[in-house]
PDB file of N, CA and C in Angstrom:
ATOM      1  N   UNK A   1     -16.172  45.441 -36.281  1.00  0.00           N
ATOM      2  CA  UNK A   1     -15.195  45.172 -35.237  1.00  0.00           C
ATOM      3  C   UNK A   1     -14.036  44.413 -35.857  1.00  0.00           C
ATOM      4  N   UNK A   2     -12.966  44.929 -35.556  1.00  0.00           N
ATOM      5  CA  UNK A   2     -11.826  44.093 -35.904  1.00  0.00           C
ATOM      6  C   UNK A   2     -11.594  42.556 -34.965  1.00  0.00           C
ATOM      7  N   UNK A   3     -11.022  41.838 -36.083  1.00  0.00           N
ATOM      8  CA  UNK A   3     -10.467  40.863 -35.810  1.00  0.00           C
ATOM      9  C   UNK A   3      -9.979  40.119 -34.534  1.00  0.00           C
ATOM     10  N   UNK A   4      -9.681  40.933 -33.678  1.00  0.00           N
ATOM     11  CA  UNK A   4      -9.112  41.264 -32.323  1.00  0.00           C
ATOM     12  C   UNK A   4     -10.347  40.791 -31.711  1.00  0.00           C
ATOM     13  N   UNK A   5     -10.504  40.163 -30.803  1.00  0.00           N
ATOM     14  CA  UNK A   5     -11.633  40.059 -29.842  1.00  0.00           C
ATOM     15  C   UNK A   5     -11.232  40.822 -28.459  1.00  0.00           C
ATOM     16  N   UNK A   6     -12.329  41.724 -27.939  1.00  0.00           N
ATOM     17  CA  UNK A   6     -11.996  42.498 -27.213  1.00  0.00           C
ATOM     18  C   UNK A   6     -12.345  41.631 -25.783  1.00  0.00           C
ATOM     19  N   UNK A   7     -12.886  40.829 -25.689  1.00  0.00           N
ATOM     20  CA  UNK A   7     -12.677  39.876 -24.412  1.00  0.00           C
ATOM     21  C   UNK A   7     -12.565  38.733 -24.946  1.00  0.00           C
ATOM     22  N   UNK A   8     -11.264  38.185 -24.194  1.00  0.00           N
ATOM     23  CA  UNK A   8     -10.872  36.495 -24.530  1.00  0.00           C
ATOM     24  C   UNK A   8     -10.909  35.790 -23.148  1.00  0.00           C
ATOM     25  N   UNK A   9     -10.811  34.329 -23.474  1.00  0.00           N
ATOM     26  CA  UNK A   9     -11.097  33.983 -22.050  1.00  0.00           C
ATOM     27  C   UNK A   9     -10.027  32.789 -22.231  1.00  0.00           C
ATOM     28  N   UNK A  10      -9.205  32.553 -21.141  1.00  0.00           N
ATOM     29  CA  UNK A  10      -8.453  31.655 -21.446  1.00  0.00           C
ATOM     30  C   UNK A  10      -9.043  30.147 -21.983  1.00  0.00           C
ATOM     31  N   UNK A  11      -8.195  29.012 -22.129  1.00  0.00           N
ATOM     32  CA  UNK A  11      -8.984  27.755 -22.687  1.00  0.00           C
ATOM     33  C   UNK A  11     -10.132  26.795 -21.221  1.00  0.00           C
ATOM     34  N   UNK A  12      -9.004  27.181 -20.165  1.00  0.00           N
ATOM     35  CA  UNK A  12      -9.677  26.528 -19.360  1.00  0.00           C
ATOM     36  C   UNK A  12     -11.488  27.129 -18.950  1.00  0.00           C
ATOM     37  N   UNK A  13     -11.336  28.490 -18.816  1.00  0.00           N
ATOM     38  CA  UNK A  13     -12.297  29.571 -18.294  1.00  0.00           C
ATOM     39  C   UNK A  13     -13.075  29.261 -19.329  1.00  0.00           C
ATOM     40  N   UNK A  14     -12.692  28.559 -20.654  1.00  0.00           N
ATOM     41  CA  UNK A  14     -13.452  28.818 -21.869  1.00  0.00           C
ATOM     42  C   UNK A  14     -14.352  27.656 -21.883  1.00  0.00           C
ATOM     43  N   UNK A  15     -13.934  26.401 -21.238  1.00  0.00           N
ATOM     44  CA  UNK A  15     -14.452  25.120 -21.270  1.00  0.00           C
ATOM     45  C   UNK A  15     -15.498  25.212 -19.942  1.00  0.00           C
ATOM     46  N   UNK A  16     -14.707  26.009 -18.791  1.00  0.00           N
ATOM     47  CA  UNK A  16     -15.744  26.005 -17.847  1.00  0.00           C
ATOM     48  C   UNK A  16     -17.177  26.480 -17.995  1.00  0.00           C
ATOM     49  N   UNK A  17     -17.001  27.684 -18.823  1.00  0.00           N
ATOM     50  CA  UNK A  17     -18.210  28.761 -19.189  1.00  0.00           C
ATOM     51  C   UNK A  17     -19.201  27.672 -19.967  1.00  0.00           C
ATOM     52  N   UNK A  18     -18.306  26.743 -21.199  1.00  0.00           N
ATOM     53  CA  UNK A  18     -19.335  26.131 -22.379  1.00  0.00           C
ATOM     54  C   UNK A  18     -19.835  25.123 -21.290  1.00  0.00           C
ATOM     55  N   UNK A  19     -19.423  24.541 -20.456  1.00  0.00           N
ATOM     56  CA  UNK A  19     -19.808  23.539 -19.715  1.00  0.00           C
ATOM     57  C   UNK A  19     -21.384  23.894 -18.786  1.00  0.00           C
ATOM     58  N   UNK A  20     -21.342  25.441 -18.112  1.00  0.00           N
ATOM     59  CA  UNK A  20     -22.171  26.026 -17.785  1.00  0.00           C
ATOM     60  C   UNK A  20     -23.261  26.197 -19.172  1.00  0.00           C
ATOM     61  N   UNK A  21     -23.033  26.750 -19.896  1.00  0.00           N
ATOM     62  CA  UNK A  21     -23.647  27.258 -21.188  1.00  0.00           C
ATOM     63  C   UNK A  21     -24.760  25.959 -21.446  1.00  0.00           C
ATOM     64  N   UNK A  22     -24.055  24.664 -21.576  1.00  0.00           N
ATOM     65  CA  UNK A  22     -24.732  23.304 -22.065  1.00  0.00           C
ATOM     66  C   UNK A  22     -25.643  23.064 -21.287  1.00  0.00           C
ATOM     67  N   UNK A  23     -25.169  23.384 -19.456  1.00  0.00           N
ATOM     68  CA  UNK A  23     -26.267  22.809 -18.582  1.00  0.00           C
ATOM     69  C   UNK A  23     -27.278  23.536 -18.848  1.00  0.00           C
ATOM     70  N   UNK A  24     -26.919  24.647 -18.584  1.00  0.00           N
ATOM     71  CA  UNK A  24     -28.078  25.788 -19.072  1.00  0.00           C
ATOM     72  C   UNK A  24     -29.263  25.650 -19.195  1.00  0.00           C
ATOM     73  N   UNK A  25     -28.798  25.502 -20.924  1.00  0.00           N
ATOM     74  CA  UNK A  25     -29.476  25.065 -22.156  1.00  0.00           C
ATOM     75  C   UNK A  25     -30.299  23.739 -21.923  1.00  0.00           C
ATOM     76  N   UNK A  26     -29.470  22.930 -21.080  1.00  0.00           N
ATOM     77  CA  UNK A  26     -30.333  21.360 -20.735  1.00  0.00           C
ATOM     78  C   UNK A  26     -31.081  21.678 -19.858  1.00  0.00           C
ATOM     79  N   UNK A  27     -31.168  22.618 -19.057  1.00  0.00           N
ATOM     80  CA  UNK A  27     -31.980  22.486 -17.405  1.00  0.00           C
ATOM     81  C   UNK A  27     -33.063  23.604 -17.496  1.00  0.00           C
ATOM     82  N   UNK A  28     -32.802  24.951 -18.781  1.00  0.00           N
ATOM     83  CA  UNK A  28     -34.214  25.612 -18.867  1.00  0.00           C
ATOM     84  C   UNK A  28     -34.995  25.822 -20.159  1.00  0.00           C
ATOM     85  N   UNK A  29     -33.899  24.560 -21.273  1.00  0.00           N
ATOM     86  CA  UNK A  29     -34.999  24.454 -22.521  1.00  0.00           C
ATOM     87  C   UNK A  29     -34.714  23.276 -23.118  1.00  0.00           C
ATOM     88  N   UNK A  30     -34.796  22.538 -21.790  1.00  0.00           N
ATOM     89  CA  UNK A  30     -34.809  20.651 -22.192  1.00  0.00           C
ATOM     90  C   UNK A  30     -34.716  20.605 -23.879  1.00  0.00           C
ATOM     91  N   UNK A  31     -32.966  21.499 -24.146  1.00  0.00           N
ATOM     92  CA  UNK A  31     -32.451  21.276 -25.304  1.00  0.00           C
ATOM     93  C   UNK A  31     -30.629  20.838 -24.832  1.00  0.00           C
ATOM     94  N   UNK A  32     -30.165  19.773 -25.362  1.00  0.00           N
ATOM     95  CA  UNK A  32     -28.534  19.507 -25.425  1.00  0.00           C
ATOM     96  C   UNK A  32     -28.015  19.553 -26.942  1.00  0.00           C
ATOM     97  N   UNK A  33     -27.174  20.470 -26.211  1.00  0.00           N
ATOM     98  CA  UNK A  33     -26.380  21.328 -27.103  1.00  0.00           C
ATOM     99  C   UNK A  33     -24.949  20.853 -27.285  1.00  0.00           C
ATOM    100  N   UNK A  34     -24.183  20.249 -28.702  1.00  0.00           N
ATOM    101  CA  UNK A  34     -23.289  20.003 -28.407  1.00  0.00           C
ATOM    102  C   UNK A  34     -22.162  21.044 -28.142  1.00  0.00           C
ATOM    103  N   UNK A  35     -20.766  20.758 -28.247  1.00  0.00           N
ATOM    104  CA  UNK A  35     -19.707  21.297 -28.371  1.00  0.00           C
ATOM    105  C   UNK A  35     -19.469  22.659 -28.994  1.00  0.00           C
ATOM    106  N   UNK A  36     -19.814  22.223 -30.651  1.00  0.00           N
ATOM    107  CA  UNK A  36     -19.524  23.108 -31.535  1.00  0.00           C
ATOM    108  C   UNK A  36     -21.033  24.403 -31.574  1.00  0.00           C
ATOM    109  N   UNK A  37     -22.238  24.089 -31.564  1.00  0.00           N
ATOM    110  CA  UNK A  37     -23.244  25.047 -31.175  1.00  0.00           C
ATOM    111  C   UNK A  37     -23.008  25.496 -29.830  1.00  0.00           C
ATOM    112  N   UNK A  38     -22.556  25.246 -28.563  1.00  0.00           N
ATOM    113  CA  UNK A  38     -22.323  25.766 -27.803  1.00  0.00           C
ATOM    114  C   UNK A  38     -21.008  27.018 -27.657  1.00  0.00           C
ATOM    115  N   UNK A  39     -19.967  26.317 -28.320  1.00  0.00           N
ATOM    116  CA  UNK A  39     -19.066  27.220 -28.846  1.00  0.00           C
ATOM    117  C   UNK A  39     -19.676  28.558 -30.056  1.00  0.00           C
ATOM    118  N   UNK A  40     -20.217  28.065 -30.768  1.00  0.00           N
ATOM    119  CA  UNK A  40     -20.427  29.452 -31.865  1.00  0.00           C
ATOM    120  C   UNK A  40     -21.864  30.123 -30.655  1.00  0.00           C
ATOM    121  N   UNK A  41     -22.455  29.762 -29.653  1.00  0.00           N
ATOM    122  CA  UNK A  41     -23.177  30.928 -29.020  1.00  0.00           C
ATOM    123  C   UNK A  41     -22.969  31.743 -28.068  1.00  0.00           C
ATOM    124  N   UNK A  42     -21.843  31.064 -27.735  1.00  0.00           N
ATOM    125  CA  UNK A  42     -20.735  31.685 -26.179  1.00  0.00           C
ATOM    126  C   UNK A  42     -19.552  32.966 -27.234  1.00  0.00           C
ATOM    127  N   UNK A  43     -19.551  32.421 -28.726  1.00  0.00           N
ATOM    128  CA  UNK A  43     -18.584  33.792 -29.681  1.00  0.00           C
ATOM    129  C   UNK A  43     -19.518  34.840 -29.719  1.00  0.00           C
ATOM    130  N   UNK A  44     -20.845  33.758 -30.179  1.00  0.00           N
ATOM    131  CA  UNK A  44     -22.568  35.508 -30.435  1.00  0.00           C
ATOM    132  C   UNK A  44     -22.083  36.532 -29.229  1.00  0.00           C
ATOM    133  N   UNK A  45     -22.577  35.417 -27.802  1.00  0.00           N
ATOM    134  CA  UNK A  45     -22.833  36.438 -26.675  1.00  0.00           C
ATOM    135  C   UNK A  45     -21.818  37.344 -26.476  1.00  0.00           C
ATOM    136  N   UNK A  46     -20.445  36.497 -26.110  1.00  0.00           N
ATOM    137  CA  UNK A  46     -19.311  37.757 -26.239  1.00  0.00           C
ATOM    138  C   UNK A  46     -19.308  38.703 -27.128  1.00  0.00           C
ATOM    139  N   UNK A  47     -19.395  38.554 -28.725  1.00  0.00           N
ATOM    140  CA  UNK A  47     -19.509  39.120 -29.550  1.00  0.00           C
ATOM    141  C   UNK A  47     -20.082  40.571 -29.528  1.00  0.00           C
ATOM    142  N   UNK A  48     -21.567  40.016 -28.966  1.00  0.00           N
ATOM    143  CA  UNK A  48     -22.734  41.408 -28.888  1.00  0.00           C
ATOM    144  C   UNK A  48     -23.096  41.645 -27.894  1.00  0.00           C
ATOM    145  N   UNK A  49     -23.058  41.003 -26.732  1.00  0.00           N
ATOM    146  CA  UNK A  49     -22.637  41.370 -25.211  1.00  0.00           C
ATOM    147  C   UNK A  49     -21.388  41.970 -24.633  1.00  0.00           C
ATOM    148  N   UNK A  50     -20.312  41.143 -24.927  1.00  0.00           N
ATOM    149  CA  UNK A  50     -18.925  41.673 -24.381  1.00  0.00           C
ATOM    150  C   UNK A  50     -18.563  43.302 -24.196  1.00  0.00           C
ATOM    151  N   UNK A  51     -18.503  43.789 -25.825  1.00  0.00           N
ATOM    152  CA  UNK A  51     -18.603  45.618 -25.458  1.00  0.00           C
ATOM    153  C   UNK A  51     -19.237  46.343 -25.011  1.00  0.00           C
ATOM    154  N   UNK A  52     -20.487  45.524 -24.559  1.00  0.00           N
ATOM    155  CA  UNK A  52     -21.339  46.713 -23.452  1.00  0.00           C
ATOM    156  C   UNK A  52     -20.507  46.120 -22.123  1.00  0.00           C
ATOM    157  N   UNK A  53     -20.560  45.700 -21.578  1.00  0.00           N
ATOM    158  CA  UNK A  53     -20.116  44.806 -20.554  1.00  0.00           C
ATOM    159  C   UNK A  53     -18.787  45.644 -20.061  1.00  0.00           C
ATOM    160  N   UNK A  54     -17.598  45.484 -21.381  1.00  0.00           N
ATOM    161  CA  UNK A  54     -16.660  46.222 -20.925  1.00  0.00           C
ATOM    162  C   UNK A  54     -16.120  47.837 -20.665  1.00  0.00           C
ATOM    163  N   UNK A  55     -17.569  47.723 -21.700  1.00  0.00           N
ATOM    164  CA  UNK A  55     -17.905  49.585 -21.274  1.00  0.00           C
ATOM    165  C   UNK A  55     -18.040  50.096 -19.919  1.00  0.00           C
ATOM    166  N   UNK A  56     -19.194  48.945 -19.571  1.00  0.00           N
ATOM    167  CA  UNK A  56     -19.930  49.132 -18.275  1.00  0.00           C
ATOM    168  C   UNK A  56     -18.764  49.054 -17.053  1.00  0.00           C
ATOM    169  N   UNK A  57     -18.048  47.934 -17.291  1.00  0.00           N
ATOM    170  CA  UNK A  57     -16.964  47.962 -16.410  1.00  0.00           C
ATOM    171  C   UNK A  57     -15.835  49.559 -16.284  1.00  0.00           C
ATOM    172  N   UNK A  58     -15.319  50.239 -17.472  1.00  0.00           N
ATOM    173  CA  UNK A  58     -14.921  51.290 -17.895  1.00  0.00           C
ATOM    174  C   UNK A  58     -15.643  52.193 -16.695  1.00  0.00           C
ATOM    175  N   UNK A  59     -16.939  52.612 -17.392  1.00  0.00           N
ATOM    176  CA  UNK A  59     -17.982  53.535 -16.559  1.00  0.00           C
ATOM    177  C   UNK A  59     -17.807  53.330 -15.396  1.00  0.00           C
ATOM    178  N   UNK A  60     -17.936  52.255 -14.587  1.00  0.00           N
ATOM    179  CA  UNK A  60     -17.810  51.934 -13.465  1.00  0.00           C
ATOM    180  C   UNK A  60     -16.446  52.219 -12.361  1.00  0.00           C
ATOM    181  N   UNK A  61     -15.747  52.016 -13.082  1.00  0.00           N
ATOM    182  CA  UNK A  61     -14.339  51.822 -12.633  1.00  0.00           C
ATOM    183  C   UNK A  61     -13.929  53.530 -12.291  1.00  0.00           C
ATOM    184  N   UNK A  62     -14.306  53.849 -13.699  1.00  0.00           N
ATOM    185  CA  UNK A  62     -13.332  55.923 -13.612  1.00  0.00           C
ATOM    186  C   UNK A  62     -13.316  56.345 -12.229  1.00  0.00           C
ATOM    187  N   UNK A  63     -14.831  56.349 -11.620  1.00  0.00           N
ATOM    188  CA  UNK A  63     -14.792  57.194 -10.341  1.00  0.00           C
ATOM    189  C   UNK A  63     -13.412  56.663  -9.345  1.00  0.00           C
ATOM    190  N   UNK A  64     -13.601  55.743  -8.912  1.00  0.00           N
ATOM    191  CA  UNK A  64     -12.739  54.698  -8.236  1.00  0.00           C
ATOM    192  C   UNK A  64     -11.115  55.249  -8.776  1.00  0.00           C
ATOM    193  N   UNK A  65     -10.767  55.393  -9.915  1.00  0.00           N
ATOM    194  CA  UNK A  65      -9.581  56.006 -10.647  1.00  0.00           C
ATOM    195  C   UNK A  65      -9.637  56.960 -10.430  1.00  0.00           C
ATOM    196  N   UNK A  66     -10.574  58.460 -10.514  1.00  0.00           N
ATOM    197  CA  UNK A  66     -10.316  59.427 -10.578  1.00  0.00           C
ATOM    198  C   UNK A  66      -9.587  59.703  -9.135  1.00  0.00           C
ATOM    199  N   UNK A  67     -10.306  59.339  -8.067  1.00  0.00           N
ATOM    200  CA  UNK A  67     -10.116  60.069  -6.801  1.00  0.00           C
ATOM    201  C   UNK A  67      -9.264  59.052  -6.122  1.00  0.00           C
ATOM    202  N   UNK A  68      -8.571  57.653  -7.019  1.00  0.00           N
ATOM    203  CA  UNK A  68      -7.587  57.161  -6.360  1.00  0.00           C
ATOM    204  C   UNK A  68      -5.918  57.674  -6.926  1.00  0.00           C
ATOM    205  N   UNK A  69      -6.156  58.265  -8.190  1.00  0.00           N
ATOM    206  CA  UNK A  69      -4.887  59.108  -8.768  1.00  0.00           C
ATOM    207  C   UNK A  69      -4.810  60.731  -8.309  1.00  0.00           C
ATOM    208  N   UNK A  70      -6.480  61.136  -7.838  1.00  0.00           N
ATOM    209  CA  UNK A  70      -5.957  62.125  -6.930  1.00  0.00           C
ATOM    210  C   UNK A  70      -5.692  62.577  -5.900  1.00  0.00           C
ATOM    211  N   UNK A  71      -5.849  61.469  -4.935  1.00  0.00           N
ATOM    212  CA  UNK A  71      -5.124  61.081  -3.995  1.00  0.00           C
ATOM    213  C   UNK A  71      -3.490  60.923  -3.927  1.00  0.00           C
ATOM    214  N   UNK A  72      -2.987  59.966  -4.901  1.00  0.00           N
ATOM    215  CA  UNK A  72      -1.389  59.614  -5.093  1.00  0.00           C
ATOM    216  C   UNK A  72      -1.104  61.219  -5.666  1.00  0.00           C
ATOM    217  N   UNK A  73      -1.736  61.880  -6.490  1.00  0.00           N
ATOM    218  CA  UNK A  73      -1.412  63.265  -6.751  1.00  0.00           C
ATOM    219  C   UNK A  73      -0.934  64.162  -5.891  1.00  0.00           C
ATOM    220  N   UNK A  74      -2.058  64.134  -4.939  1.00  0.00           N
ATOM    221  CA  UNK A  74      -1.845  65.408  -3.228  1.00  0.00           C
ATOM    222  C   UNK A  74      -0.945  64.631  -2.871  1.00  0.00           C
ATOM    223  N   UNK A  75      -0.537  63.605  -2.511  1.00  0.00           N
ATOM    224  CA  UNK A  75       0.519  62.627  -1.912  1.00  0.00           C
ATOM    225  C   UNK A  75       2.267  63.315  -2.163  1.00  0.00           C
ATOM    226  N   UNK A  76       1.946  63.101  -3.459  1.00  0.00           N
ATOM    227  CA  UNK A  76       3.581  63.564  -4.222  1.00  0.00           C
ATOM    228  C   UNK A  76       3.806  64.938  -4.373  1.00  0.00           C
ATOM    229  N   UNK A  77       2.433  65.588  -4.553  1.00  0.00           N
ATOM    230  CA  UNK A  77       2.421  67.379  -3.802  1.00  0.00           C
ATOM    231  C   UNK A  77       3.578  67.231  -2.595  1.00  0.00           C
ATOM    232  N   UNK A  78       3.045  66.298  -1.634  1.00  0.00           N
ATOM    233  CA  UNK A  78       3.346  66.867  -0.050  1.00  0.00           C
ATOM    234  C   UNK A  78       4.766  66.173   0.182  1.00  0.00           C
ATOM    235  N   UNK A  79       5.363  65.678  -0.941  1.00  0.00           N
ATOM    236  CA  UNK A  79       7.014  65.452  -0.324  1.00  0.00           C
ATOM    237  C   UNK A  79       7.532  66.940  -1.742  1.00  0.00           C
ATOM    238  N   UNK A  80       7.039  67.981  -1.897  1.00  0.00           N
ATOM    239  CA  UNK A  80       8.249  68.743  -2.701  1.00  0.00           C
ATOM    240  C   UNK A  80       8.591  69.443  -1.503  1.00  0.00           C
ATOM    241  N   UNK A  81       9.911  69.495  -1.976  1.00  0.00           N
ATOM    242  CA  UNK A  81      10.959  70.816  -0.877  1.00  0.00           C
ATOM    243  C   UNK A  81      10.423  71.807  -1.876  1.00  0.00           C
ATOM    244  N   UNK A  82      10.170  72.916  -0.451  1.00  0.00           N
ATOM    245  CA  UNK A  82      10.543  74.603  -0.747  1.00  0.00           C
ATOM    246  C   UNK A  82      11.612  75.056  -0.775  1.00  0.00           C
TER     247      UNK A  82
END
């Protein structure tokens, strides 16, 4: 994978998530996790989670696209002059 991360999360969204991530970690393996291990496992998960995820979203989405562009399609059909 290139360099590029294919999901980013802004800084704030990023602190909220590690903040979740820590409790987590404290509340179902009475382990605290600092900063920097919490940060390099929230890069793993995106890492090797994220592209299924945004696949899944992809997959999900087409139908919803297909038959909402062919809709606006028949639409712009029905203003041509004869």
């Amino acid at each position: 994978m290139s360099k590029d991360k294919l999901i980013t999360l802004s800084d704030e969204a990023e602190e909220i998530v590690l903040d979740k991530l820590r409790d987590y970690m404290s509340a179902e393996f009475d382990v605290d996790i600092g900063n920097l291990p919490a940060k390099f496992l929230l890069d793993f998960i995106i890492e090797t989670i994220g592209p299924h995820l945004y696949t899944q979203v992809i997959d999900d989405i087409e139908p919803w696209l297909y038959d909402r562009f062919t809709a606006v399609l028949e639409d712009m059909h029905s203003f041509k002059k004869d």
